[in-house]
PDB file of N, CA and C in Angstrom:
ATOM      1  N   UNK A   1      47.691  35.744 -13.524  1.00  0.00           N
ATOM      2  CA  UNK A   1      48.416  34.505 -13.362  1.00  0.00           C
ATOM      3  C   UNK A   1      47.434  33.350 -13.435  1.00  0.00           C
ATOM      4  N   UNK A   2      47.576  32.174 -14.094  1.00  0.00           N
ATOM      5  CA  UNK A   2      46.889  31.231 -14.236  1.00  0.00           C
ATOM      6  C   UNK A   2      47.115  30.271 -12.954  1.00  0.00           C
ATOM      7  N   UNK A   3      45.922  29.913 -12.874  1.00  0.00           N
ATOM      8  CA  UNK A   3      45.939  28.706 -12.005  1.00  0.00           C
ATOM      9  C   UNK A   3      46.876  27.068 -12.613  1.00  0.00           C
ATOM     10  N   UNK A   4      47.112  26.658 -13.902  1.00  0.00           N
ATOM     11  CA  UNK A   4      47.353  25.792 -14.208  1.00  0.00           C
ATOM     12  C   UNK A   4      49.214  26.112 -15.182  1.00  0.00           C
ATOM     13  N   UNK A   5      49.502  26.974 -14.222  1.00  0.00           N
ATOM     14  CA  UNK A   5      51.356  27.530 -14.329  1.00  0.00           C
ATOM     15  C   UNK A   5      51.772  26.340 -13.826  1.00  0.00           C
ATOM     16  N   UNK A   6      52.640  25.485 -14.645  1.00  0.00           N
ATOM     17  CA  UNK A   6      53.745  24.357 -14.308  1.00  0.00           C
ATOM     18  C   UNK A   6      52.661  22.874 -14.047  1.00  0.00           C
ATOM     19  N   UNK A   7      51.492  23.407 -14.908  1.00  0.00           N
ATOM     20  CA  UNK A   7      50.641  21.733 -15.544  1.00  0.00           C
ATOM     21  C   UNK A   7      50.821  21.099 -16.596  1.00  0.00           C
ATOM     22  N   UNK A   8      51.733  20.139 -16.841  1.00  0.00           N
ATOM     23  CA  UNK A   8      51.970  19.406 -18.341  1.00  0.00           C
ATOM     24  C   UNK A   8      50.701  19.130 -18.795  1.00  0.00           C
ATOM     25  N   UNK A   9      51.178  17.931 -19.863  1.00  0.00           N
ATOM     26  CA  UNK A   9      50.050  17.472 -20.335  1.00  0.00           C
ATOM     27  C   UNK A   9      49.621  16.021 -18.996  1.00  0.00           C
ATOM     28  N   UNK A  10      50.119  15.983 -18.772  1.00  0.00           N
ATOM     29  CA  UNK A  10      50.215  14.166 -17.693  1.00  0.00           C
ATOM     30  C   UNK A  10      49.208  14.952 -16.299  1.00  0.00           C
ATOM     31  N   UNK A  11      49.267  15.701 -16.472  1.00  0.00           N
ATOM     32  CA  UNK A  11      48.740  16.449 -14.995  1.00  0.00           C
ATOM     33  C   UNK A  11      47.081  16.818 -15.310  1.00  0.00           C
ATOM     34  N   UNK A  12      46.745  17.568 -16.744  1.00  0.00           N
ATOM     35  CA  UNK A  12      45.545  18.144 -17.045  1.00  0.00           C
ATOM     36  C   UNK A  12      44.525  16.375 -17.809  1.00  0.00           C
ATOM     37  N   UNK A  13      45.670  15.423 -17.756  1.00  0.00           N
ATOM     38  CA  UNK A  13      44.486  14.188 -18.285  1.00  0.00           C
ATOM     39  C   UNK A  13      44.146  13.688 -16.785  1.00  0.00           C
ATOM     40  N   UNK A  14      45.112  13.181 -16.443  1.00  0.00           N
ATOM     41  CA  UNK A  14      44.859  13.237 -14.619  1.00  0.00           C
ATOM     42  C   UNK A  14      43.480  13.832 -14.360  1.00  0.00           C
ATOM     43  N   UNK A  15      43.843  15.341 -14.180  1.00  0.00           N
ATOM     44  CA  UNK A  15      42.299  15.694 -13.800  1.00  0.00           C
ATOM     45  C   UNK A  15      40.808  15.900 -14.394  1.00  0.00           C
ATOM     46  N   UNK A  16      41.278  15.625 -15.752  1.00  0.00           N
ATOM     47  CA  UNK A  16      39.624  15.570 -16.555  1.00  0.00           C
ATOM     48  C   UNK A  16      39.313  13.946 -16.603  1.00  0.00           C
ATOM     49  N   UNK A  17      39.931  13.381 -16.212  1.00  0.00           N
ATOM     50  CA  UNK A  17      39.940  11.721 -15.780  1.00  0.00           C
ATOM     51  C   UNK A  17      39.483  11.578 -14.690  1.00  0.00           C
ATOM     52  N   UNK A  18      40.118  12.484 -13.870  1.00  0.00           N
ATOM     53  CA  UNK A  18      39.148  11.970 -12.313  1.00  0.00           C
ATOM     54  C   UNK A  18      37.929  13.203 -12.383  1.00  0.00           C
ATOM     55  N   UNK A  19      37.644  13.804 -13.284  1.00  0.00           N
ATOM     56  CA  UNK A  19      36.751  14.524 -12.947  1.00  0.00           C
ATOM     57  C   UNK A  19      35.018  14.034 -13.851  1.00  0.00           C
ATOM     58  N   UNK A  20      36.028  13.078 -14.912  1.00  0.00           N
ATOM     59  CA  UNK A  20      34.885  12.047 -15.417  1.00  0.00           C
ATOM     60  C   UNK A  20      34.362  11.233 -14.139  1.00  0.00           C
ATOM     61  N   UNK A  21      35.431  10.400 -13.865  1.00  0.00           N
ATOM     62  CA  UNK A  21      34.798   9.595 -12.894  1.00  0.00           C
ATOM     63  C   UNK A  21      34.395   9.822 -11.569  1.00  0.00           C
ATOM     64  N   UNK A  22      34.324  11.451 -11.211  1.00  0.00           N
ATOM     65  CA  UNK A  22      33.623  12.195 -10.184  1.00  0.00           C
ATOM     66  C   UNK A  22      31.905  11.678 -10.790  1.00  0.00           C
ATOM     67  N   UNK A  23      31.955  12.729 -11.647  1.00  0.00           N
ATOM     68  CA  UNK A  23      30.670  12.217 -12.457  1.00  0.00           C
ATOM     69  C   UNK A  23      29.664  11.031 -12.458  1.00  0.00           C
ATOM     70  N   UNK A  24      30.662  10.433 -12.911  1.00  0.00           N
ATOM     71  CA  UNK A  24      29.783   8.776 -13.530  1.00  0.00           C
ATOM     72  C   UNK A  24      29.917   8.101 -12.056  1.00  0.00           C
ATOM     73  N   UNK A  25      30.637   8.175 -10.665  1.00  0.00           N
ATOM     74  CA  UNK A  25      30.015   8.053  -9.291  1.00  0.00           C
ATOM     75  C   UNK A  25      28.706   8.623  -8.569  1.00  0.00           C
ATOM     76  N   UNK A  26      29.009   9.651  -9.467  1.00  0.00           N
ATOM     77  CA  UNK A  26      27.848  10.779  -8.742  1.00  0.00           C
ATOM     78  C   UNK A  26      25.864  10.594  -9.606  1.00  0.00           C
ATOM     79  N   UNK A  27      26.390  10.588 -11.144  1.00  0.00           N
ATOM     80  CA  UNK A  27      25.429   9.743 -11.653  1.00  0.00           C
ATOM     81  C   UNK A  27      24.982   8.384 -11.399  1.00  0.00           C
ATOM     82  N   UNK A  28      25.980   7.399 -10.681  1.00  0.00           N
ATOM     83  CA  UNK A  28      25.288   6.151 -10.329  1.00  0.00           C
ATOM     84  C   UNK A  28      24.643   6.447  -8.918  1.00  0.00           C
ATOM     85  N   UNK A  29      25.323   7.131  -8.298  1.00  0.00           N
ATOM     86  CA  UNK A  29      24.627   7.208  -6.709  1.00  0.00           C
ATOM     87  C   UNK A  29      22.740   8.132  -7.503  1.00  0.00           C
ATOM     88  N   UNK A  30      22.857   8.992  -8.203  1.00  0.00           N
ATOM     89  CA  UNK A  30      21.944   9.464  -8.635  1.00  0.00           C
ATOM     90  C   UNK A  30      20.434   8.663  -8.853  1.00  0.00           C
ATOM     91  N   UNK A  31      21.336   7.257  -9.702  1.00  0.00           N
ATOM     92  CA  UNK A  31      20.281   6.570 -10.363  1.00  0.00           C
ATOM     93  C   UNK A  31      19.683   5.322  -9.795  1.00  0.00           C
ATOM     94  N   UNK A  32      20.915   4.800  -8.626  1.00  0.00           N
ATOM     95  CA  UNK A  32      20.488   4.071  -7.997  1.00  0.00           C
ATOM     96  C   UNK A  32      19.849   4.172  -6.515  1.00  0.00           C
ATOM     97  N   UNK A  33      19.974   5.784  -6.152  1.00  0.00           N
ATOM     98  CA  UNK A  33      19.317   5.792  -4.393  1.00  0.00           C
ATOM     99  C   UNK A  33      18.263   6.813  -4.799  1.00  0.00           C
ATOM    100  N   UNK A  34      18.678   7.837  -5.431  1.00  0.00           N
ATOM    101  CA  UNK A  34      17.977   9.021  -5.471  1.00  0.00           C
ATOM    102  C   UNK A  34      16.965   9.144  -6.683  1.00  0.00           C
ATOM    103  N   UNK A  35      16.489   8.052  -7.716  1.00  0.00           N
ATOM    104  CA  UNK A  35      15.544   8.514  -8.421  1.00  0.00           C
ATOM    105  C   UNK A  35      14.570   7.483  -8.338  1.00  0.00           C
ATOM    106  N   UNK A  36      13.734   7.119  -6.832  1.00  0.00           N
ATOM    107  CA  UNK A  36      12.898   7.351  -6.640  1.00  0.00           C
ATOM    108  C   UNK A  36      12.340   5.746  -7.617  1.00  0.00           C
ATOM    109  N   UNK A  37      13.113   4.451  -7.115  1.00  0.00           N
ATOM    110  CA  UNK A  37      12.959   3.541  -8.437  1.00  0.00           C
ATOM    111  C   UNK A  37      12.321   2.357  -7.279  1.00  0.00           C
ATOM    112  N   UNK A  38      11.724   1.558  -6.985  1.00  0.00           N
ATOM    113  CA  UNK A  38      11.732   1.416  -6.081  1.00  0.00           C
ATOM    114  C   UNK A  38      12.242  -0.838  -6.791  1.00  0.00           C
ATOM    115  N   UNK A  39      12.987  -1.050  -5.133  1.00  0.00           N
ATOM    116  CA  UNK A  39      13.752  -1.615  -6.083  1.00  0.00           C
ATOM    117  C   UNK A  39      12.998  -3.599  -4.907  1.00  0.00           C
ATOM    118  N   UNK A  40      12.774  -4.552  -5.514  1.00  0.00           N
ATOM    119  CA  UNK A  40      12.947  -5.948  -4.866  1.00  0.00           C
ATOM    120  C   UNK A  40      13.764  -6.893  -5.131  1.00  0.00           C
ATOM    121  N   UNK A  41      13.972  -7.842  -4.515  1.00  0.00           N
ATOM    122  CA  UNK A  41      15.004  -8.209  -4.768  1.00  0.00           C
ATOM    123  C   UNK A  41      14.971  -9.086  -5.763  1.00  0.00           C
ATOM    124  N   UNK A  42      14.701  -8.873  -6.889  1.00  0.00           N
ATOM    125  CA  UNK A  42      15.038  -9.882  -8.006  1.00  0.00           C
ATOM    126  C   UNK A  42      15.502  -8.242  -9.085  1.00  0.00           C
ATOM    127  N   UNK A  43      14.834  -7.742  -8.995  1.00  0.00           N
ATOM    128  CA  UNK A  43      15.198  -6.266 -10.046  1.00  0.00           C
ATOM    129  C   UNK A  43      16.477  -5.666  -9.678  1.00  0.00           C
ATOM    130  N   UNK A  44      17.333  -6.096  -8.306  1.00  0.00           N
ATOM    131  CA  UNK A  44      18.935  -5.712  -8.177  1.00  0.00           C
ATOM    132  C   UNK A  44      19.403  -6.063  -9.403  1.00  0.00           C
ATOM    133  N   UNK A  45      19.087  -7.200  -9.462  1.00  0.00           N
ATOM    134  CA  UNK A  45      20.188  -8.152 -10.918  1.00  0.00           C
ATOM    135  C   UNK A  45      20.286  -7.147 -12.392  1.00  0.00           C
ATOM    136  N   UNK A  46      18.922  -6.539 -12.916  1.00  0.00           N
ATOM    137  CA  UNK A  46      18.663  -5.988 -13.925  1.00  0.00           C
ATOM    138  C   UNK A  46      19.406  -4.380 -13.608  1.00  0.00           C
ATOM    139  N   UNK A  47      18.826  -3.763 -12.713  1.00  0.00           N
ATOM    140  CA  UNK A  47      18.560  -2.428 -12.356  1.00  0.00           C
ATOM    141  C   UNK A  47      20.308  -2.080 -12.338  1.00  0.00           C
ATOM    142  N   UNK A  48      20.950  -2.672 -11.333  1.00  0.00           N
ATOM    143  CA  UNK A  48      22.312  -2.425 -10.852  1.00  0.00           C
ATOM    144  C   UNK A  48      23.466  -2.332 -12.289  1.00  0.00           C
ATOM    145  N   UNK A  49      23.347  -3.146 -13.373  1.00  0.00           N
ATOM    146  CA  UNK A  49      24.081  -3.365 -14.279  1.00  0.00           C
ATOM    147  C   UNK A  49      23.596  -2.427 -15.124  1.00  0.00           C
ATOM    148  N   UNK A  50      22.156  -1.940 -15.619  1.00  0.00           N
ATOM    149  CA  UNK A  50      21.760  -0.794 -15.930  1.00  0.00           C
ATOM    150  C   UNK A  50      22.456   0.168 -15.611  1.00  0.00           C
ATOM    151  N   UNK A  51      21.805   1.125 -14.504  1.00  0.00           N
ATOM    152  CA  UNK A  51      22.933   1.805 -14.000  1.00  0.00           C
ATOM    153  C   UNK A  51      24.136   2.365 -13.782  1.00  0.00           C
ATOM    154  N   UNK A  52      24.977   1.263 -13.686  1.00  0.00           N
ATOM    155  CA  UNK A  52      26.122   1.452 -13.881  1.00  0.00           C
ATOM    156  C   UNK A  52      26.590   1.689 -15.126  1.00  0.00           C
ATOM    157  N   UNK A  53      25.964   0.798 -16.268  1.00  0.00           N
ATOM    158  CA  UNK A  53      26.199   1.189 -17.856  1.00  0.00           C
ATOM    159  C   UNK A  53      25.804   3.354 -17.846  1.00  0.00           C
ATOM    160  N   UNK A  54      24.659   3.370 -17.404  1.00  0.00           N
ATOM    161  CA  UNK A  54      24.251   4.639 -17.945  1.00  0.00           C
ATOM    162  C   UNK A  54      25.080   5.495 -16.798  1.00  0.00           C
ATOM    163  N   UNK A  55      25.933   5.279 -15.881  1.00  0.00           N
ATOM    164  CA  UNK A  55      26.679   6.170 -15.027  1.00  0.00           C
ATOM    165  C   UNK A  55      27.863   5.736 -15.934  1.00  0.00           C
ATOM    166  N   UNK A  56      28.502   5.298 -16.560  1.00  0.00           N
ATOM    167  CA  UNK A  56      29.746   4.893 -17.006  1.00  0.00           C
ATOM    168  C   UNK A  56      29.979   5.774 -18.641  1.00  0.00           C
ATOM    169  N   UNK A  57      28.369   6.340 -19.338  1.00  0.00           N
ATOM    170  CA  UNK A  57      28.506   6.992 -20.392  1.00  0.00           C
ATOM    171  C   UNK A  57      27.225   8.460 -20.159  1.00  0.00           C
ATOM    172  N   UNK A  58      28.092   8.552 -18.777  1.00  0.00           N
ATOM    173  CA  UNK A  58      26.779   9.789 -18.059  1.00  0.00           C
ATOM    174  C   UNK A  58      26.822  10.897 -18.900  1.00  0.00           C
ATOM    175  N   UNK A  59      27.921  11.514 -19.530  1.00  0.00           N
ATOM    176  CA  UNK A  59      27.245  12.583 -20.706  1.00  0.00           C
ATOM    177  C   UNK A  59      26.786  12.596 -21.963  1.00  0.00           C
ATOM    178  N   UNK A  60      26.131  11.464 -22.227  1.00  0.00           N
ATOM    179  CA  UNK A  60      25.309  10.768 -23.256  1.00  0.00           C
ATOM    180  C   UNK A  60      23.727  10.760 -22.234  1.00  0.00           C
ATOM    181  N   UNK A  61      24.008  10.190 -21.195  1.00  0.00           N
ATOM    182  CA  UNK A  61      22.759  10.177 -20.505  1.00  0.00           C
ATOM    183  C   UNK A  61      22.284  11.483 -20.131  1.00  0.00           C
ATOM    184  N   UNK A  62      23.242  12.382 -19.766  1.00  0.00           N
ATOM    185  CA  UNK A  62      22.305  13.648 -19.624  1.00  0.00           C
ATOM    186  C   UNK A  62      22.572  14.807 -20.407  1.00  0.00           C
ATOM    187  N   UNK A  63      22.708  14.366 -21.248  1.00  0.00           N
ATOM    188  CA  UNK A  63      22.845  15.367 -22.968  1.00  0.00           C
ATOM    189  C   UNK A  63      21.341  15.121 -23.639  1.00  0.00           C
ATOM    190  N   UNK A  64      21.687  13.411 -23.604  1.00  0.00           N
ATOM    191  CA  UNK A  64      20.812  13.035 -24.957  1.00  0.00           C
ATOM    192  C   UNK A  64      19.898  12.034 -23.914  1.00  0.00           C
ATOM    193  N   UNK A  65      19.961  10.873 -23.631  1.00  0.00           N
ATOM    194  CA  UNK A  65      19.282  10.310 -23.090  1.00  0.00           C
ATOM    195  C   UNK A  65      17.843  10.707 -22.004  1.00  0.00           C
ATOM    196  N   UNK A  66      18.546  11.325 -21.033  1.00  0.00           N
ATOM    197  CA  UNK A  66      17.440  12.272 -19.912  1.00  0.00           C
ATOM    198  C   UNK A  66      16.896  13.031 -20.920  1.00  0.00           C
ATOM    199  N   UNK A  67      16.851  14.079 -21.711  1.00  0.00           N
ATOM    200  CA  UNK A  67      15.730  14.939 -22.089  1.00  0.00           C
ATOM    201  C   UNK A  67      14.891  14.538 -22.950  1.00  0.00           C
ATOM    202  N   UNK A  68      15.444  12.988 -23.612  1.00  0.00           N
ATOM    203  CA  UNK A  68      13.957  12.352 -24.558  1.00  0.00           C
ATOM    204  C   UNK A  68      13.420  11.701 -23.579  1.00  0.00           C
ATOM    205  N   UNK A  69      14.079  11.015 -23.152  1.00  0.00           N
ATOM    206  CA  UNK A  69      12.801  10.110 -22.118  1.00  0.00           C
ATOM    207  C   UNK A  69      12.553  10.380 -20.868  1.00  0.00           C
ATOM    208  N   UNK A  70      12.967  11.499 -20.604  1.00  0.00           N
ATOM    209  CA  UNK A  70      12.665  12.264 -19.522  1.00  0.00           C
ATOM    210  C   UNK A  70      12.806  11.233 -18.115  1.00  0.00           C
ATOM    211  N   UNK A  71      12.740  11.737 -17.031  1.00  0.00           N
ATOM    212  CA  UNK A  71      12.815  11.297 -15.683  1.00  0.00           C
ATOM    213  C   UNK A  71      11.754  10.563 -14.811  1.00  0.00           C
TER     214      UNK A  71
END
């Protein structure tokens, strides 16, 4: 028996929709606390809008982006 018995189509975009934007939350918390960037206060302005761009197209960033220019 499948787990996804009596899932239309309206139900399975639903969840690969919120499961993008699980992601691209989880990649910004990534890029902005946890990698180690160290931040003053004039580099919020730059850094934060960064960020959020590369959490907003996070499987580009860690397909292609992270393994050329590495971490």
């Amino acid at each position: 028996m499948s787990v996804f018995v009596g899932w239309n189509r309206y139900d399975a975009t639903r969840a690969v929709l919120l499961g993008y934007q699980v992601g691209s939350i989880a990649t910004f918390m990534k890029l902005t606390f946890f990698d180690h960037y160290v931040y003053s206060w004039w580099n919020w302005i730059i850094a934060i809008p960064v960020n959020i761009f590369l959490s907003e197209i996070w499987p580009i960033y860690w397909l292609i982006l992270r393994p050329i220019f590495g971490s």
